[in-house]
C-alpha atoms as a PDB file:
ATOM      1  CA  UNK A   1     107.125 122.369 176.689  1.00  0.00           C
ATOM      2  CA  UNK A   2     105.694 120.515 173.758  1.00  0.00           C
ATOM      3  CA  UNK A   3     102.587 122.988 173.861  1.00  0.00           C
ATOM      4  CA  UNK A   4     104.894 126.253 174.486  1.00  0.00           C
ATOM      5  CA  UNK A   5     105.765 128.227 170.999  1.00  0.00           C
ATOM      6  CA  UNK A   6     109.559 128.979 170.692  1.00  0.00           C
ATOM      7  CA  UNK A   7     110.849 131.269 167.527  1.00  0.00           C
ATOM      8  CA  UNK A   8     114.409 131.935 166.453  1.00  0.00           C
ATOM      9  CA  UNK A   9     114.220 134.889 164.498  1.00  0.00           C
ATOM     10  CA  UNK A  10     112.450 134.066 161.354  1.00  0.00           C
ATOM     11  CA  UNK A  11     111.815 130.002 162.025  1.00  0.00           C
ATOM     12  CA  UNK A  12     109.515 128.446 164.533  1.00  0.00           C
ATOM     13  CA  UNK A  13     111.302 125.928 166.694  1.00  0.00           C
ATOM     14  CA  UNK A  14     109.748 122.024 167.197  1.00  0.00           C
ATOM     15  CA  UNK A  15     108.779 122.448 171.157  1.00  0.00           C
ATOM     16  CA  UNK A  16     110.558 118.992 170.947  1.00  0.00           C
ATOM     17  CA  UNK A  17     113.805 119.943 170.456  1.00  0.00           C
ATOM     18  CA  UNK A  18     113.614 122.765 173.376  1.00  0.00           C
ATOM     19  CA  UNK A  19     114.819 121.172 176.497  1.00  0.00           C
ATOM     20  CA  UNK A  20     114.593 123.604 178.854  1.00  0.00           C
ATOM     21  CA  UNK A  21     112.832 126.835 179.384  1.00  0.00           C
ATOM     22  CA  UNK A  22     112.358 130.059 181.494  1.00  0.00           C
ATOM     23  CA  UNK A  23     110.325 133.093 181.868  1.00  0.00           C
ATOM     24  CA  UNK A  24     112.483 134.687 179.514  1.00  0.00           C
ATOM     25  CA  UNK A  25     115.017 132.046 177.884  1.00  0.00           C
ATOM     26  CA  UNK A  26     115.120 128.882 176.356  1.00  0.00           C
ATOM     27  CA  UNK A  27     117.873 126.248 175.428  1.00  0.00           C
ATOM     28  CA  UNK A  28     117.545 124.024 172.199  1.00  0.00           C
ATOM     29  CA  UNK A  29     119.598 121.513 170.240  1.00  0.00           C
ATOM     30  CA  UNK A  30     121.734 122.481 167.669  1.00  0.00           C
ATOM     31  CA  UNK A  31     120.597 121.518 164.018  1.00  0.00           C
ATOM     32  CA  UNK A  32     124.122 121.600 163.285  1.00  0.00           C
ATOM     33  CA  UNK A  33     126.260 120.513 166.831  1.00  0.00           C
ATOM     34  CA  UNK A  34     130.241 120.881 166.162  1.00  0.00           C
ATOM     35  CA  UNK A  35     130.653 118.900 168.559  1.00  0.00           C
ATOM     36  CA  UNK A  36     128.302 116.302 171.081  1.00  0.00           C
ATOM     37  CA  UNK A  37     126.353 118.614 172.917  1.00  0.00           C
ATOM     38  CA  UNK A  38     127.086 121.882 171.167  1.00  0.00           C
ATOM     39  CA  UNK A  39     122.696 123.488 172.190  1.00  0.00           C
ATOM     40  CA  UNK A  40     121.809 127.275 171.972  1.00  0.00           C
ATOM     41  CA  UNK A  41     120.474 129.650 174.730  1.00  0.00           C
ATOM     42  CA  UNK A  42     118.160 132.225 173.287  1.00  0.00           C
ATOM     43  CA  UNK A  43     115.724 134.682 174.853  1.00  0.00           C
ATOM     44  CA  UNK A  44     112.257 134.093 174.257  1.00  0.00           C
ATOM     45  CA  UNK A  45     111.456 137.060 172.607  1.00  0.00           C
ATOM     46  CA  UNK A  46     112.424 137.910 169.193  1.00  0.00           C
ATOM     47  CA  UNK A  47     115.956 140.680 169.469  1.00  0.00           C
ATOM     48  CA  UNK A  48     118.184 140.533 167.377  1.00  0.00           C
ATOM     49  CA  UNK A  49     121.518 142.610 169.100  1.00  0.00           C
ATOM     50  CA  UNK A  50     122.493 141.716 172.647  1.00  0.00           C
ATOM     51  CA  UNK A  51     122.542 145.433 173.190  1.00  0.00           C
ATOM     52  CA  UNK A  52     118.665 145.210 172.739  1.00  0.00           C
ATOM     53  CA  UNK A  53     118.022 142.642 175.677  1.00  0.00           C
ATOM     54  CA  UNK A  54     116.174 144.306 179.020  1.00  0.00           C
ATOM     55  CA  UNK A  55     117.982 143.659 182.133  1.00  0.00           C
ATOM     56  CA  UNK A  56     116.138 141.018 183.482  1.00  0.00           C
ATOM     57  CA  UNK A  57     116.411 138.748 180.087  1.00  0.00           C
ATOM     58  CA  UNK A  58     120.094 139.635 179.865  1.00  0.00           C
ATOM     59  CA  UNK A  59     120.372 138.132 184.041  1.00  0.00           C
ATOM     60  CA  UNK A  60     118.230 135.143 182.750  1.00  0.00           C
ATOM     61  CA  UNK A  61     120.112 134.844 179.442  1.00  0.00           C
ATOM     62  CA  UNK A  62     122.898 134.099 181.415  1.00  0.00           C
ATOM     63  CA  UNK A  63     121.981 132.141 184.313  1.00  0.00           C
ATOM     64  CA  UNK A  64     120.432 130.277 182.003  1.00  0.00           C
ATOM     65  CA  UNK A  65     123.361 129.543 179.615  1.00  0.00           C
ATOM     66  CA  UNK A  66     125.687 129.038 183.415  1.00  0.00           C
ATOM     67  CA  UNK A  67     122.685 126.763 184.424  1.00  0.00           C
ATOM     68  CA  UNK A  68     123.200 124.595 181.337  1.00  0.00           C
ATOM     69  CA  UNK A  69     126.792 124.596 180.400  1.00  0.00           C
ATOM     70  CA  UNK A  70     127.276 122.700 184.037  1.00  0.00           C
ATOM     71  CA  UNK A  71     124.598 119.979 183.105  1.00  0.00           C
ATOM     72  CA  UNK A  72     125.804 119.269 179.621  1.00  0.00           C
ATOM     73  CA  UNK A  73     129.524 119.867 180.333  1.00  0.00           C
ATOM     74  CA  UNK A  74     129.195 117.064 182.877  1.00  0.00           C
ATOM     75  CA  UNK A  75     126.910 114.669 181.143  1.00  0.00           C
ATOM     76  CA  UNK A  76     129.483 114.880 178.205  1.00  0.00           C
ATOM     77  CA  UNK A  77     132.595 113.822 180.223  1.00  0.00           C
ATOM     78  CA  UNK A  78     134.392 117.052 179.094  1.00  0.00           C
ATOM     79  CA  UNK A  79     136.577 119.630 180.975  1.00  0.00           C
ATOM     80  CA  UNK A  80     135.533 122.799 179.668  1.00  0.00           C
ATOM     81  CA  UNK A  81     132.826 125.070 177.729  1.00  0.00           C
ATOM     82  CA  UNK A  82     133.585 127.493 174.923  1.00  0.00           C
ATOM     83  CA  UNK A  83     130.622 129.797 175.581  1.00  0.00           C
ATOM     84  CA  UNK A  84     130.092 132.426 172.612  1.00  0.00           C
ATOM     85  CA  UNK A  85     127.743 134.859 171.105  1.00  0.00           C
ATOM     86  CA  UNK A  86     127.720 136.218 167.519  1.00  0.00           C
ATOM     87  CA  UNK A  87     126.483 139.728 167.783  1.00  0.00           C
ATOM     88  CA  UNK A  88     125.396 140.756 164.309  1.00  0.00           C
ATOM     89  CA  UNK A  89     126.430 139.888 160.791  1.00  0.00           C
ATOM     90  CA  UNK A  90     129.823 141.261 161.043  1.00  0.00           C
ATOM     91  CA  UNK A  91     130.428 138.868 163.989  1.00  0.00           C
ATOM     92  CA  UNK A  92     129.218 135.990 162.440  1.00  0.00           C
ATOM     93  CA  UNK A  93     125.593 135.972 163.621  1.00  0.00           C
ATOM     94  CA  UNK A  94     123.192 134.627 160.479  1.00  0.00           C
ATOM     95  CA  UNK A  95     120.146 134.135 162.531  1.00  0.00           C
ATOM     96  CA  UNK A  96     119.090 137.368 163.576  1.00  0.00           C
ATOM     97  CA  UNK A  97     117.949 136.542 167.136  1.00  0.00           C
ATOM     98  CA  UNK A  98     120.853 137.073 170.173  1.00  0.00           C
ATOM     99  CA  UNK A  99     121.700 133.313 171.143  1.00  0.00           C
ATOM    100  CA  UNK A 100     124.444 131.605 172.904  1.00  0.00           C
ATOM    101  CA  UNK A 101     126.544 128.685 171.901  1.00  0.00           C
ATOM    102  CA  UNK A 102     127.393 126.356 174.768  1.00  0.00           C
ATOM    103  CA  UNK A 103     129.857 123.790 173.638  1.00  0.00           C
ATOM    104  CA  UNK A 104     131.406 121.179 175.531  1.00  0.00           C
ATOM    105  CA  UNK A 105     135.232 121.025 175.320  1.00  0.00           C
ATOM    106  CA  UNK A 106     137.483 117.930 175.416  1.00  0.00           C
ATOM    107  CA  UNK A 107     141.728 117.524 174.747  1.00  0.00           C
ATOM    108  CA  UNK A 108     142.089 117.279 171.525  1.00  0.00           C
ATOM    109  CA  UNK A 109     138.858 118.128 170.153  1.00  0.00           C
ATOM    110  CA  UNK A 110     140.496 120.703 168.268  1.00  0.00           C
ATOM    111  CA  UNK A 111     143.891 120.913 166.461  1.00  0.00           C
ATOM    112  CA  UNK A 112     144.386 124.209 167.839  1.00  0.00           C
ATOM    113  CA  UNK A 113     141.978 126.086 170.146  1.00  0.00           C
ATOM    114  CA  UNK A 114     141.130 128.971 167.908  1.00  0.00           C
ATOM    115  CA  UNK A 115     140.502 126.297 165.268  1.00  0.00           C
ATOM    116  CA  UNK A 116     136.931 126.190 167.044  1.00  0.00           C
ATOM    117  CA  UNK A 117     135.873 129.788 166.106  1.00  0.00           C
ATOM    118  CA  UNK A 118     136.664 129.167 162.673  1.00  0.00           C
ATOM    119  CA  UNK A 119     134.389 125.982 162.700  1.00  0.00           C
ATOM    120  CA  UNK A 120     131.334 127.913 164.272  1.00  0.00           C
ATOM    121  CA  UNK A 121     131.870 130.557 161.259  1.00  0.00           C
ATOM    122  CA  UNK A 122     131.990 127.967 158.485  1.00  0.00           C
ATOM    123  CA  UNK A 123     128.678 126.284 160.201  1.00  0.00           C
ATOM    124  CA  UNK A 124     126.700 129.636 160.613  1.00  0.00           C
ATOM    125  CA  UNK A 125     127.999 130.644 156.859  1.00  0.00           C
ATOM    126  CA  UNK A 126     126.936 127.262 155.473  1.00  0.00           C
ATOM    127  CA  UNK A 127     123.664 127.437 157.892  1.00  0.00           C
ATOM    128  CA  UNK A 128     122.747 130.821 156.226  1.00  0.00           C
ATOM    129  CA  UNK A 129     123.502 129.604 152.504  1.00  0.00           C
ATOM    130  CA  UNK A 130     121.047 126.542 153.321  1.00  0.00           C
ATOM    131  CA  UNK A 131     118.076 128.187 155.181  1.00  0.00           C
ATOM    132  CA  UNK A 132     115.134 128.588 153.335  1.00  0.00           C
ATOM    133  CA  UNK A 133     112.169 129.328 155.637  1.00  0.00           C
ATOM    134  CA  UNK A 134     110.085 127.699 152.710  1.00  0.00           C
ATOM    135  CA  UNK A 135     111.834 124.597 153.014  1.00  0.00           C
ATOM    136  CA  UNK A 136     112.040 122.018 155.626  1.00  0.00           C
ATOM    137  CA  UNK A 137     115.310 122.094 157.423  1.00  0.00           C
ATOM    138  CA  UNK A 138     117.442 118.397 156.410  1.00  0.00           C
ATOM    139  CA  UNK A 139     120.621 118.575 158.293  1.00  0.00           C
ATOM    140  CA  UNK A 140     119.592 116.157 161.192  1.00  0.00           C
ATOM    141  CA  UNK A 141     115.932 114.668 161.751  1.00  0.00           C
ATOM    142  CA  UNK A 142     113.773 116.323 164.187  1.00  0.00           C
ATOM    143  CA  UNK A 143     113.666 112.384 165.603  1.00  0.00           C
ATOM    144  CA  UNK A 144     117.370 112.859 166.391  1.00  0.00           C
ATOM    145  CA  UNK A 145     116.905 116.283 167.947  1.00  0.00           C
ATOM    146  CA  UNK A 146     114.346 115.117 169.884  1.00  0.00           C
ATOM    147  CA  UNK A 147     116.075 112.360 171.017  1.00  0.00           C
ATOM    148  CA  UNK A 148     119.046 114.483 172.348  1.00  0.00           C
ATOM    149  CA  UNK A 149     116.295 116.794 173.972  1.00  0.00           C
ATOM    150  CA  UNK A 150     114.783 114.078 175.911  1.00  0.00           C
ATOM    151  CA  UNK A 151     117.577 113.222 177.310  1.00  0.00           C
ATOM    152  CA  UNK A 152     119.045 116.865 178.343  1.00  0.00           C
ATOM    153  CA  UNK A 153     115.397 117.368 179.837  1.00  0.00           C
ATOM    154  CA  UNK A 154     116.387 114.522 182.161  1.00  0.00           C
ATOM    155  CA  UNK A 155     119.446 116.739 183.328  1.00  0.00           C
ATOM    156  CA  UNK A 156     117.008 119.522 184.960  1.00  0.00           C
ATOM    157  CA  UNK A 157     114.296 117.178 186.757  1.00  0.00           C
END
């Protein structure tokens, strides 16, 4: 994968922190998890509404996302996913490229279960105030995405 290019709307992804890839998807780490394990399905090209997707990246898009909620739901220990999608700025979306959020779910990981909707608001809100494509992005190392990447890429061998 390391010599495959990946984009999320404007911002070229590190191949390293892509850990698993399709024809017409690809899942990556999350610069800013909410939780262990929190990665992001996107399709490979560039839309930015779900709406927009053909028929057979919408099928992937999802078999993909189903593919690797199992893996990282199990390799996390936890019980359940939250599987969302922010489609458009009034739902929340600040990178203007259709992705989903697979995050694994444990008791307790939230006070109260809608608490987790908020959280993915605040982190795309604070995610939009902080992106400069001009700037290098600080929040975790690409060492530590990589990291996490390596071992997810283990999951699908």
């Amino acid at each position: 994968m390391e010599t495959e290019s990946f984009t999320f709307g404007p911002y070229k992804i590190d191949p390293r922190g892509v850990f698993y890839s399709t024809q017409f998807s690809y899942a990556m780490v999350n610069l800013r998890p909410l939780v262990p394990g929190h990665v992001l399905v996107c399709p490979r090209r560039d839309v930015k509404r779900f709406v927009d997707l053909t028929a057979d990246e919408t099928s992937d898009l999802w078999l993909t996302a189903q593919k690797i909620g199992r893996q990282i739901e199990s390799y996390h220990k936890a019980s359940s996913l939250t599987v969302n999608i922010q489609d458009g700025p009034q739902a929340g979306q600040t990178v203007p490229h259709v992705h989903i959020h697979i995050i694994p779910r444990k008791v307790g990981d939230f006070e109260k279960n809608g608490e987790i909707y908020d959280a993915i608001d605040a982190k795309e809100k604070a995610l939009k105030e902080k992106f400069d494509p001009d700037k290098e992005r600080k929040d975790r190392s690409m060492e530590e995405m990589a990291e996490e990447a390596d071992q997810y890429r283990k999951l699908f061998i």
